[in-house]
N, C-alpha and C. Protein backbone atom coordinates (compact mmCIF):
# COMPACT_ATOMS: atom_id res chain seq x y z
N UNK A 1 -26.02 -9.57 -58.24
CA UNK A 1 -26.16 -10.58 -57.20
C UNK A 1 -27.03 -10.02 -56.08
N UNK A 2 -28.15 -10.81 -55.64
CA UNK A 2 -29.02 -10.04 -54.63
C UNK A 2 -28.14 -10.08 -53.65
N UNK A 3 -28.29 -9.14 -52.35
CA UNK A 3 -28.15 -9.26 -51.41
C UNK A 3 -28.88 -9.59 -50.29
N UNK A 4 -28.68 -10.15 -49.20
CA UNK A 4 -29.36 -10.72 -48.26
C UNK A 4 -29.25 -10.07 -46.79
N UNK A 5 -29.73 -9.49 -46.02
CA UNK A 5 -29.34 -9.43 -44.85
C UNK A 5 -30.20 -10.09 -43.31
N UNK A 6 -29.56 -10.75 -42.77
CA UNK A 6 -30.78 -11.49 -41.44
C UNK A 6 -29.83 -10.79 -40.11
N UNK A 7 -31.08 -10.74 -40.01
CA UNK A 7 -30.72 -9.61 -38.46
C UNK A 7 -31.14 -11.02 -37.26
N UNK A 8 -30.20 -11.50 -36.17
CA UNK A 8 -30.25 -12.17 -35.71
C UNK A 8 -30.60 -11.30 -34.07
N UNK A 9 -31.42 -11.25 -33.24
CA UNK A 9 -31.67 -10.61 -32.42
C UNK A 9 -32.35 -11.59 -31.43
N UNK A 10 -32.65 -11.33 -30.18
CA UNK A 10 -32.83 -12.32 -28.98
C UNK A 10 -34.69 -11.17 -28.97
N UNK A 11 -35.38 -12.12 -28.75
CA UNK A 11 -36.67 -11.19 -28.97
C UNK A 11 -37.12 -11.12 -27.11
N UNK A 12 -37.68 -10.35 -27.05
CA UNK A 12 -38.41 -10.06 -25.73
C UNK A 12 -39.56 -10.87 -25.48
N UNK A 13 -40.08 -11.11 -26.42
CA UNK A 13 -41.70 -11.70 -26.56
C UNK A 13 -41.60 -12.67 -27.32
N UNK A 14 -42.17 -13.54 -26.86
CA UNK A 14 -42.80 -15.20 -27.22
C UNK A 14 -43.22 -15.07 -28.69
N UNK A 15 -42.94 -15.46 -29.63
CA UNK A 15 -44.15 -16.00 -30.81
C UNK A 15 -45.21 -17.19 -30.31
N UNK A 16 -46.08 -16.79 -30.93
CA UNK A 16 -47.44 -17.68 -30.72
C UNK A 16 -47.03 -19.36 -30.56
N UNK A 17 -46.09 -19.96 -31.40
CA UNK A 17 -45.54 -21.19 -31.20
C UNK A 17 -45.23 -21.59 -30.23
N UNK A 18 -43.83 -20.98 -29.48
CA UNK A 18 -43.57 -20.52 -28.71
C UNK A 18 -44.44 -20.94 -27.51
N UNK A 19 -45.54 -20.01 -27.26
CA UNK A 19 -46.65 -20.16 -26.23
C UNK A 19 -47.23 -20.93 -26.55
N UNK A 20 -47.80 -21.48 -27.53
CA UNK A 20 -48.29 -22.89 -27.66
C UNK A 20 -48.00 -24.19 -27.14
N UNK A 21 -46.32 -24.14 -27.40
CA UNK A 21 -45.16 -25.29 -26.90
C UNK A 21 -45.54 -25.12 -25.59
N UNK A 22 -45.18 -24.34 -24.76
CA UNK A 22 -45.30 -24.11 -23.56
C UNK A 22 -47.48 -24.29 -22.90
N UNK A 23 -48.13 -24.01 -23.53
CA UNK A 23 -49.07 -24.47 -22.79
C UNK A 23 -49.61 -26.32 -23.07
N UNK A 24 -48.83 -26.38 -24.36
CA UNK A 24 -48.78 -27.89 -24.39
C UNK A 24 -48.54 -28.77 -22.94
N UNK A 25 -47.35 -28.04 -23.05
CA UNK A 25 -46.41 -28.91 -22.15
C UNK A 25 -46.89 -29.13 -20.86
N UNK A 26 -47.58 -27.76 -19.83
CA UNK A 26 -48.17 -27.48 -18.66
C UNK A 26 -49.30 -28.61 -19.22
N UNK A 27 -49.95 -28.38 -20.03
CA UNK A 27 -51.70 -28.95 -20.14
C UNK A 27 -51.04 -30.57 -19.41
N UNK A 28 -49.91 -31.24 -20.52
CA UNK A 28 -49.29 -32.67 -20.38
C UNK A 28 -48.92 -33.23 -18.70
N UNK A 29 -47.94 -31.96 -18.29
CA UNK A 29 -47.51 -32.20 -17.01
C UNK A 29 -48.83 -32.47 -15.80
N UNK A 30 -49.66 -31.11 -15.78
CA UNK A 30 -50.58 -30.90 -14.95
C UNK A 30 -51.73 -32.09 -15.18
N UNK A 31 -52.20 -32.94 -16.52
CA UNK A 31 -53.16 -33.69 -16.89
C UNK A 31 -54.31 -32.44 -16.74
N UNK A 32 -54.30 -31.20 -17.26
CA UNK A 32 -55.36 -30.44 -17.68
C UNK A 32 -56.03 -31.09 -18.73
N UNK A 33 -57.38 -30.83 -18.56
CA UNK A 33 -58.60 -30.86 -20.24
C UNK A 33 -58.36 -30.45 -21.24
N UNK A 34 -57.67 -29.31 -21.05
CA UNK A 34 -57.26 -28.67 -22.45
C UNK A 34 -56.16 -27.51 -22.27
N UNK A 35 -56.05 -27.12 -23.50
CA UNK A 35 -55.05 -25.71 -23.68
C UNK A 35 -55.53 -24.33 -22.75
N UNK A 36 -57.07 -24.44 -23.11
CA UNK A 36 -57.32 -23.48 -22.63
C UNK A 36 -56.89 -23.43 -21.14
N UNK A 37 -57.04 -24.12 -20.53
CA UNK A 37 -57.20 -24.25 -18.89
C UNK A 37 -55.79 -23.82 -18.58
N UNK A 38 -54.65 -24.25 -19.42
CA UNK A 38 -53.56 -24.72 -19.43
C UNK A 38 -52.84 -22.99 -19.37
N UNK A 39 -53.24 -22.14 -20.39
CA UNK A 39 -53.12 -20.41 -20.72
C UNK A 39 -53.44 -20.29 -19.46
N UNK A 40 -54.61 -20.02 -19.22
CA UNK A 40 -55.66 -19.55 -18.31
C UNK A 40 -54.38 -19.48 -17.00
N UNK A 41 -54.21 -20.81 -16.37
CA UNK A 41 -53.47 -21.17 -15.49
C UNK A 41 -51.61 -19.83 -15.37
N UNK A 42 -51.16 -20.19 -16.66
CA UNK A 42 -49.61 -19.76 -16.90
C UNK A 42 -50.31 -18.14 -16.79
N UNK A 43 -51.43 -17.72 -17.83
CA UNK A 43 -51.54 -16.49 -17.37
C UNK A 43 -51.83 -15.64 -15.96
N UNK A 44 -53.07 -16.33 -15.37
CA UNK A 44 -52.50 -15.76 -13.75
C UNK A 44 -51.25 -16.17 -13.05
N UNK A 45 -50.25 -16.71 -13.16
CA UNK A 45 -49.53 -16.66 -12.94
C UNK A 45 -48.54 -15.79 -12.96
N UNK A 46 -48.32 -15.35 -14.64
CA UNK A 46 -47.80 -13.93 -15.24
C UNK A 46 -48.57 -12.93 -14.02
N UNK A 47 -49.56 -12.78 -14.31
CA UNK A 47 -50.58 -11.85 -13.28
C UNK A 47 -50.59 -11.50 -12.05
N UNK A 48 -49.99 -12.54 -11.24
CA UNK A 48 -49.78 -12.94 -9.94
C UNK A 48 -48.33 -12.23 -9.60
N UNK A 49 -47.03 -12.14 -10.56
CA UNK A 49 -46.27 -11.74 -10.30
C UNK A 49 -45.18 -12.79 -11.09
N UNK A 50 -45.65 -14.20 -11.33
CA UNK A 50 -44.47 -14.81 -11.89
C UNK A 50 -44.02 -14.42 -12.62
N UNK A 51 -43.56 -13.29 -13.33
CA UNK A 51 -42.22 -13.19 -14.12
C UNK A 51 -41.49 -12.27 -13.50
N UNK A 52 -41.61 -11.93 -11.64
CA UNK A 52 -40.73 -11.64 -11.01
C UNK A 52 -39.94 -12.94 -10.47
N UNK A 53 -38.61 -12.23 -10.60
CA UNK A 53 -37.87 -13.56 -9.99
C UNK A 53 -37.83 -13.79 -8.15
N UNK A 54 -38.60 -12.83 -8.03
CA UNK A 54 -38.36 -12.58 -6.35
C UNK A 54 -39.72 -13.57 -6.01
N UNK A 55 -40.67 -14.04 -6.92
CA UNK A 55 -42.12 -14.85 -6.45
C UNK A 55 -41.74 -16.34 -6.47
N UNK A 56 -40.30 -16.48 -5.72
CA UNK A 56 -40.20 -18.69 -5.95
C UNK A 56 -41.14 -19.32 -5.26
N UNK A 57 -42.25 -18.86 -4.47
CA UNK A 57 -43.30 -19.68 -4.08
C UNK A 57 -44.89 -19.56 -4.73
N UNK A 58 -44.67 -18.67 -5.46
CA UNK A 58 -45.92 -18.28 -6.11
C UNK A 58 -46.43 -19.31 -6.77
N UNK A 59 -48.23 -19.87 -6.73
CA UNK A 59 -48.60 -20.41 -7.10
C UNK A 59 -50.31 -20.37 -7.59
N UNK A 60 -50.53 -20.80 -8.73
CA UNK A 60 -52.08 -20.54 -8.50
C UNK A 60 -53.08 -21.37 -8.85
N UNK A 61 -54.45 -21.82 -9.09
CA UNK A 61 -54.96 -22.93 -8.74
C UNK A 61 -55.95 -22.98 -9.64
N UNK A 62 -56.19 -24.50 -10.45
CA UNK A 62 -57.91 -24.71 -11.41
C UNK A 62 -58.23 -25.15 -10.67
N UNK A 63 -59.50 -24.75 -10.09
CA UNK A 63 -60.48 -25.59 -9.55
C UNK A 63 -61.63 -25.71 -10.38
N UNK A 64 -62.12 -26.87 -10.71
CA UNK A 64 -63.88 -27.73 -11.71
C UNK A 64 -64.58 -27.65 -10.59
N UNK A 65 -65.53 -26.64 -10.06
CA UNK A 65 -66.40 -27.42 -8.86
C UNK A 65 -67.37 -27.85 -9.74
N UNK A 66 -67.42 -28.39 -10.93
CA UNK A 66 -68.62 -29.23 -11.55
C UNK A 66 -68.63 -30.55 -11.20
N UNK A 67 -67.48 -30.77 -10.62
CA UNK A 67 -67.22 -32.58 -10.53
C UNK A 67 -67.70 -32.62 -8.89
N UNK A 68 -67.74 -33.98 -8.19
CA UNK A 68 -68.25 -34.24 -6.96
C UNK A 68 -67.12 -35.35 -6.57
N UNK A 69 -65.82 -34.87 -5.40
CA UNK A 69 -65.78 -33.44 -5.36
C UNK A 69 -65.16 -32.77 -6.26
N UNK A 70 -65.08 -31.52 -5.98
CA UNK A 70 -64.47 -30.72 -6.83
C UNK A 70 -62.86 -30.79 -6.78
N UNK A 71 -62.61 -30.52 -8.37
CA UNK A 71 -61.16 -30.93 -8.69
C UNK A 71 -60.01 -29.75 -8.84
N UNK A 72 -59.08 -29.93 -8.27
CA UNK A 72 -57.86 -28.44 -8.16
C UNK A 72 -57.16 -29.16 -8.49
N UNK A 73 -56.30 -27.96 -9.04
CA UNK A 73 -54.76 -28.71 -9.66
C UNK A 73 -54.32 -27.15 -9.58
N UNK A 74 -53.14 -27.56 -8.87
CA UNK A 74 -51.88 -26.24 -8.42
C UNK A 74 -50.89 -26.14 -9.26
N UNK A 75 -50.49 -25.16 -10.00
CA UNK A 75 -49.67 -25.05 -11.37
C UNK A 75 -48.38 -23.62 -9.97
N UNK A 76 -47.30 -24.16 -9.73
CA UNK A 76 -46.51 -23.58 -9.24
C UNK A 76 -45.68 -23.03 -10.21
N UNK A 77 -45.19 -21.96 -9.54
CA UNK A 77 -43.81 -20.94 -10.79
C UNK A 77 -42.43 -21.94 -10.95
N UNK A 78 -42.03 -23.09 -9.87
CA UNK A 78 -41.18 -23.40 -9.76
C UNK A 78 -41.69 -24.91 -11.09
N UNK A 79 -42.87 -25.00 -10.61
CA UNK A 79 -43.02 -26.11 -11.97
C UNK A 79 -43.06 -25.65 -13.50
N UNK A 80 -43.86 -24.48 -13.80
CA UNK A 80 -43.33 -24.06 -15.62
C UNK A 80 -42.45 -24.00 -15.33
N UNK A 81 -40.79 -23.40 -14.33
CA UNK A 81 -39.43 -23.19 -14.95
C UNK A 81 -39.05 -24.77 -14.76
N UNK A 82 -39.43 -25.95 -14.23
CA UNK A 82 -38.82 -27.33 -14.45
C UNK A 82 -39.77 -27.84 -15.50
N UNK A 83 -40.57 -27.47 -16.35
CA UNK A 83 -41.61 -27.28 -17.27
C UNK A 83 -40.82 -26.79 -18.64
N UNK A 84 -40.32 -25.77 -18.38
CA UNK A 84 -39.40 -25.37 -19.55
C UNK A 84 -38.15 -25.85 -19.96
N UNK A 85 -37.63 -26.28 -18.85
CA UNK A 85 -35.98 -26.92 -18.88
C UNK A 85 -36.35 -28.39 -19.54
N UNK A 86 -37.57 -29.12 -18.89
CA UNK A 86 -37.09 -30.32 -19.21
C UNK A 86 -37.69 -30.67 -20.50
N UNK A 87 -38.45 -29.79 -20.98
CA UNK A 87 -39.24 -29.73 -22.27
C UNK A 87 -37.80 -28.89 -23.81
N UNK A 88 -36.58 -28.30 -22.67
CA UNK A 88 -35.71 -27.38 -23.62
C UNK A 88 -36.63 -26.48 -24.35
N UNK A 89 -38.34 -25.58 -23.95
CA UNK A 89 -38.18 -24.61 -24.74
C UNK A 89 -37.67 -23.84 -24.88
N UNK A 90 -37.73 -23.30 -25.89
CA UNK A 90 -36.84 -21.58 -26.06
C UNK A 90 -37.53 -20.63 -25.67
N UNK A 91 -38.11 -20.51 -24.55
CA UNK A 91 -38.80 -19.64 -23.83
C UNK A 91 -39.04 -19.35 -22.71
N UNK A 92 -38.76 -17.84 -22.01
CA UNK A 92 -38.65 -17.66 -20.72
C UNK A 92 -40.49 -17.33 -20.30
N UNK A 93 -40.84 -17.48 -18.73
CA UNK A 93 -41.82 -16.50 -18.43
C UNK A 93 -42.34 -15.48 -18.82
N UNK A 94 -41.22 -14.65 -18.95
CA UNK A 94 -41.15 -13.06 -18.93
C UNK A 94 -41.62 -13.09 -20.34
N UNK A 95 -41.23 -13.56 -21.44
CA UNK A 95 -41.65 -13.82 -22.94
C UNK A 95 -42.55 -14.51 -23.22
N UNK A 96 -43.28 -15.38 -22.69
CA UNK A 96 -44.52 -15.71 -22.26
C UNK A 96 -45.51 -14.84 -22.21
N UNK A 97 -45.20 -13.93 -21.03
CA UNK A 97 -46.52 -13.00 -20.90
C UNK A 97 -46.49 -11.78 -21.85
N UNK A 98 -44.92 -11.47 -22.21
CA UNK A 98 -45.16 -10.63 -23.13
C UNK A 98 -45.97 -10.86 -24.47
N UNK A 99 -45.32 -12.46 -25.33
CA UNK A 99 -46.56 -12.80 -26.26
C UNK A 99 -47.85 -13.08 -25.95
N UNK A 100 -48.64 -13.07 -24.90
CA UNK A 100 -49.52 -13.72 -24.48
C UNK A 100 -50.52 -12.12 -23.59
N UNK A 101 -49.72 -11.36 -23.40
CA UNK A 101 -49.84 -9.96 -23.30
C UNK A 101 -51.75 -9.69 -22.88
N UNK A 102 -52.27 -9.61 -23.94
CA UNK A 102 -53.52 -9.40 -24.15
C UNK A 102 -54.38 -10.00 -23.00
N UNK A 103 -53.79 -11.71 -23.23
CA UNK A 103 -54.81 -12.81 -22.94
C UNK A 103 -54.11 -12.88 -21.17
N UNK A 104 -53.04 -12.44 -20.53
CA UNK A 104 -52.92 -12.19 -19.66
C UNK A 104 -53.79 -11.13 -18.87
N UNK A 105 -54.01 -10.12 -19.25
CA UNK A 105 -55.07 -9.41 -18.63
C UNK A 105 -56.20 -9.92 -19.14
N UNK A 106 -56.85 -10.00 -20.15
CA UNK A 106 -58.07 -10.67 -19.72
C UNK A 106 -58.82 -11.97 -18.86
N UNK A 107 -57.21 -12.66 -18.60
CA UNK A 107 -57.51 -13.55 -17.51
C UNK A 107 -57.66 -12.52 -16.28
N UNK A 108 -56.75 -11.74 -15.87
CA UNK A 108 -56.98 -11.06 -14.78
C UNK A 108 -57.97 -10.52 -14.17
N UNK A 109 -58.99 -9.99 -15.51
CA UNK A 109 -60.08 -9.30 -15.76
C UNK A 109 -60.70 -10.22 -15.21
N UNK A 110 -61.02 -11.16 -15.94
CA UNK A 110 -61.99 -12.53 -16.16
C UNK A 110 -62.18 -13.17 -14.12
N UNK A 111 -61.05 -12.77 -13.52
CA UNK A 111 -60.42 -13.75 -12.55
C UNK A 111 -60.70 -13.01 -10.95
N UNK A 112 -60.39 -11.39 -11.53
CA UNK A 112 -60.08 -10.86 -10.57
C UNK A 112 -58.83 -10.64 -9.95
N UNK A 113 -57.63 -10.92 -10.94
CA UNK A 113 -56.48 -10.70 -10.64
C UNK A 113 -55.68 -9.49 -11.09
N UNK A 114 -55.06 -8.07 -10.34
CA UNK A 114 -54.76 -7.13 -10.56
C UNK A 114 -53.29 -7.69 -11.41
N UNK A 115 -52.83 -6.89 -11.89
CA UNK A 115 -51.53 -6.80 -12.31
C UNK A 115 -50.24 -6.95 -11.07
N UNK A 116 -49.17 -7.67 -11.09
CA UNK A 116 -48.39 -7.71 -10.12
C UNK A 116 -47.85 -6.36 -9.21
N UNK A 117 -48.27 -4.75 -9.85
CA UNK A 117 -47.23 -3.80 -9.50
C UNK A 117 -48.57 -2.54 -9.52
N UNK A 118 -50.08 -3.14 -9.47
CA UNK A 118 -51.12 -2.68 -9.26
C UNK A 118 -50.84 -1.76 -8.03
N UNK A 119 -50.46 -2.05 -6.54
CA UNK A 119 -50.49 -1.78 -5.26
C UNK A 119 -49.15 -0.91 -5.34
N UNK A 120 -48.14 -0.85 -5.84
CA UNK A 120 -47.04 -0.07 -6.02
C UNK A 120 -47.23 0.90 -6.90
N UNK A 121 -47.92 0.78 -7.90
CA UNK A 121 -48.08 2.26 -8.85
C UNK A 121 -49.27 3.01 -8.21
N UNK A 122 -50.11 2.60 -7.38
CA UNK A 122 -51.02 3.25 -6.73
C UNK A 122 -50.01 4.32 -5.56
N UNK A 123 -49.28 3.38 -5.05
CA UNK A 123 -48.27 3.39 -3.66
C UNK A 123 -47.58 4.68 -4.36
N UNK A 124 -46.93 5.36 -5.81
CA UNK A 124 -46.16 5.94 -6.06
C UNK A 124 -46.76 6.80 -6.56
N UNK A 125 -48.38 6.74 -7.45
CA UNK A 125 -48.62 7.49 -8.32
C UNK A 125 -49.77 8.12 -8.17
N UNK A 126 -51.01 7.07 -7.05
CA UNK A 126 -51.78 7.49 -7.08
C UNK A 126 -53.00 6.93 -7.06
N UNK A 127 -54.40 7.25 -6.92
CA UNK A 127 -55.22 6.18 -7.21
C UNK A 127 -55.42 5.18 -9.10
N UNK A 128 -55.91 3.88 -8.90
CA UNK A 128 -55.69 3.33 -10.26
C UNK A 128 -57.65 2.81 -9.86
N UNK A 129 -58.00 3.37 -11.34
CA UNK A 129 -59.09 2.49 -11.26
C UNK A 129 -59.36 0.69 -11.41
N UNK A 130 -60.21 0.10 -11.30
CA UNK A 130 -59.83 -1.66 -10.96
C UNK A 130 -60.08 -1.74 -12.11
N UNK A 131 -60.65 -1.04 -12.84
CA UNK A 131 -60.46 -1.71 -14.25
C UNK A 131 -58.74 -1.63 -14.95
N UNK A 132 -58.59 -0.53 -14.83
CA UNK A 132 -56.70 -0.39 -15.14
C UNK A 132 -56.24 -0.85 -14.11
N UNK A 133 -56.29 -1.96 -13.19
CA UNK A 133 -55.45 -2.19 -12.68
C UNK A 133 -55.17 -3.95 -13.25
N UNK A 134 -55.86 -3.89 -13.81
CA UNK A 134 -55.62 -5.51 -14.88
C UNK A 134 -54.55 -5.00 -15.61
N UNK A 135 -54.04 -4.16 -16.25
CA UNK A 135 -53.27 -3.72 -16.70
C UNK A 135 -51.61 -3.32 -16.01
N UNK A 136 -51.51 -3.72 -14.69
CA UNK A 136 -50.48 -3.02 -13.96
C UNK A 136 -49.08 -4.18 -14.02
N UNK A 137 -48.81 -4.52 -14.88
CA UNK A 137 -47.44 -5.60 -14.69
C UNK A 137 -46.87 -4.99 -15.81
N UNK A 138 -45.52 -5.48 -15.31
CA UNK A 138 -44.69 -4.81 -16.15
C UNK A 138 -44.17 -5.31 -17.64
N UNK A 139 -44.55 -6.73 -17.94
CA UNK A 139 -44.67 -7.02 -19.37
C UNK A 139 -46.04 -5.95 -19.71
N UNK A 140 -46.44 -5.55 -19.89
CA UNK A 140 -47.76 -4.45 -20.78
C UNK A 140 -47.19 -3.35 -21.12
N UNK A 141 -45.88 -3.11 -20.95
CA UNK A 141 -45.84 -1.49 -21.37
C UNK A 141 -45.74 -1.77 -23.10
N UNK A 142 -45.97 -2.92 -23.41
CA UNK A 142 -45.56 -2.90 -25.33
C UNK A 142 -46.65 -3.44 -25.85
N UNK A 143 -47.81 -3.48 -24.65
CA UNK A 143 -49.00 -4.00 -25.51
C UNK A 143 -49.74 -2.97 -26.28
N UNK A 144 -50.24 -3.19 -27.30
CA UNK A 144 -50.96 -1.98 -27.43
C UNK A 144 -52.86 -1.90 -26.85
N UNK A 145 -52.99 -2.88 -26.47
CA UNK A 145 -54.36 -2.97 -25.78
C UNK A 145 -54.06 -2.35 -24.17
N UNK A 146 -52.90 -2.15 -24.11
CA UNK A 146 -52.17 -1.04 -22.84
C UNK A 146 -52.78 0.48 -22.60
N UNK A 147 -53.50 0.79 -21.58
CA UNK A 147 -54.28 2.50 -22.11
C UNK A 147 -52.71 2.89 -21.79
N UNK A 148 -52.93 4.53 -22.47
CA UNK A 148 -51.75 5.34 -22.70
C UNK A 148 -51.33 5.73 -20.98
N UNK A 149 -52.33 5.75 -20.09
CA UNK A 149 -52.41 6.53 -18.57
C UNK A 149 -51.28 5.15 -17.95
N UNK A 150 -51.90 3.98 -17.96
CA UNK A 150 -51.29 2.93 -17.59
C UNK A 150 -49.71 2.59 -17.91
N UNK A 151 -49.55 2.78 -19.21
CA UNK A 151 -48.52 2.62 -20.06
C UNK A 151 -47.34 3.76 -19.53
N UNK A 152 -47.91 4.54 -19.45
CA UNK A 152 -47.09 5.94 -18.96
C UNK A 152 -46.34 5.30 -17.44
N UNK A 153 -47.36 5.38 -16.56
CA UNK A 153 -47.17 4.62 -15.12
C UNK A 153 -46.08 3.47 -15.18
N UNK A 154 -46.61 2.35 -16.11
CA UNK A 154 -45.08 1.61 -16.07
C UNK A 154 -43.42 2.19 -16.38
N UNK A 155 -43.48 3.00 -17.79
CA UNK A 155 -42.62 3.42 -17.86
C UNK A 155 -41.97 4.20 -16.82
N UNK A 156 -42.93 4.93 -16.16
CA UNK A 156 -42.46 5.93 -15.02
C UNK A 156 -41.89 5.15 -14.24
N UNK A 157 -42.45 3.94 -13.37
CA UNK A 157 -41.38 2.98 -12.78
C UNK A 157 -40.28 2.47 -12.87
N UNK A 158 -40.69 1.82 -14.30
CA UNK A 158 -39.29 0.82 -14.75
C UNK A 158 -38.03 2.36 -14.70
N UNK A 159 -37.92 3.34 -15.35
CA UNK A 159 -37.14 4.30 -15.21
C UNK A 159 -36.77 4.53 -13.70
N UNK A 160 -37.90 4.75 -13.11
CA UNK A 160 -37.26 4.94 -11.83
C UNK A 160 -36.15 4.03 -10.89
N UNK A 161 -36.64 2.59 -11.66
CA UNK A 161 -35.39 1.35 -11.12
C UNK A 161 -34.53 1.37 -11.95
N UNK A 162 -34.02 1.31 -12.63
CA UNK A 162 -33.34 1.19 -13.88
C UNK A 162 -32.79 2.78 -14.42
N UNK A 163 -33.06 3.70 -14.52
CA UNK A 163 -32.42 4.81 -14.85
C UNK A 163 -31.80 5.62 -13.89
N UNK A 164 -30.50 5.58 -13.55
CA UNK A 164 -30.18 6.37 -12.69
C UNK A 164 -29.88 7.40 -12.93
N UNK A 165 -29.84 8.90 -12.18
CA UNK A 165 -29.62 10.27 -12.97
C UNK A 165 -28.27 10.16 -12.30
């Protein structure tokens, strides 16, 4: 008789679906053009700091200056979490940016947005070049597009909050 075993576990990180559902949903709410805009948006956000729970006013902005005038639309942290509830995904922020990992810093890159904990690992560790500092939030320590110098730096933090001797 075969045996079977399913390991039932709560994952850290989004599957691609997952983040899909969720930029659906923003694109729907916000009346964005597309998905893309829709990432773009949730990822500086991740970037900005939203998957701290301490950022309830954090917010960040599309602006088209192709149109006359030009068109903004403000995607707030407090709207993906009434974004997620009323949609019931199975997905937090924090698992968001972790599946989405990559495409979060290259928005940053793309944007000019440091990592949320950029100014604090400098503050503790040292100088960070601006290119690694797209890299400074604390969903990246499991990316592997993460440099090892960077990667180190988070861990060194998160331990320092979280591990007490």
């Amino acid at each position: 008789m075969p045996i079977s075993i399913v390991v039932n576990s709560s994952s850290n990180s989004a599957n691609d679906s997952s983040c899909i559902q969720l930029e659906k949903a923003i694109m729907t709410a916000k009346s964005l053009p597309s998905e893309v805009e829709s990432k773009n948006l949730i990822c500086a956000l991740c970037q900005a700091g939203g998957t701290n729970n301490a950022q309830g006013n954090l917010s960040v902005s599309w602006v088209d200056s192709s149109t006359t005038p030009s068109t903004t639309i403000k995607l707030t942290l407090k709207e993906v979490k009434e974004v997620i509830k009323t949609n019931k995904l199975n997905i937090t922020l924090r698992q968001y940016a972790r599946g989405r990992s990559q495409e979060c810093h290259d928005v940053g890159e793309l944007y000019d947005i440091p990592g949320d904990l950029y100014k604090k690992l400098q503050h503790m560790f040292g100088p960070i070049s601006r290119t690694d500092s797209y890299w400074c939030s604390s969903f990246q320590m499991d990316c592997d597009g993460c440099p090892s110098n960077i990667r180190e730096l988070l861990v060194r933090h998160y331990n320092s909050i979280f591990r007490k001797p």
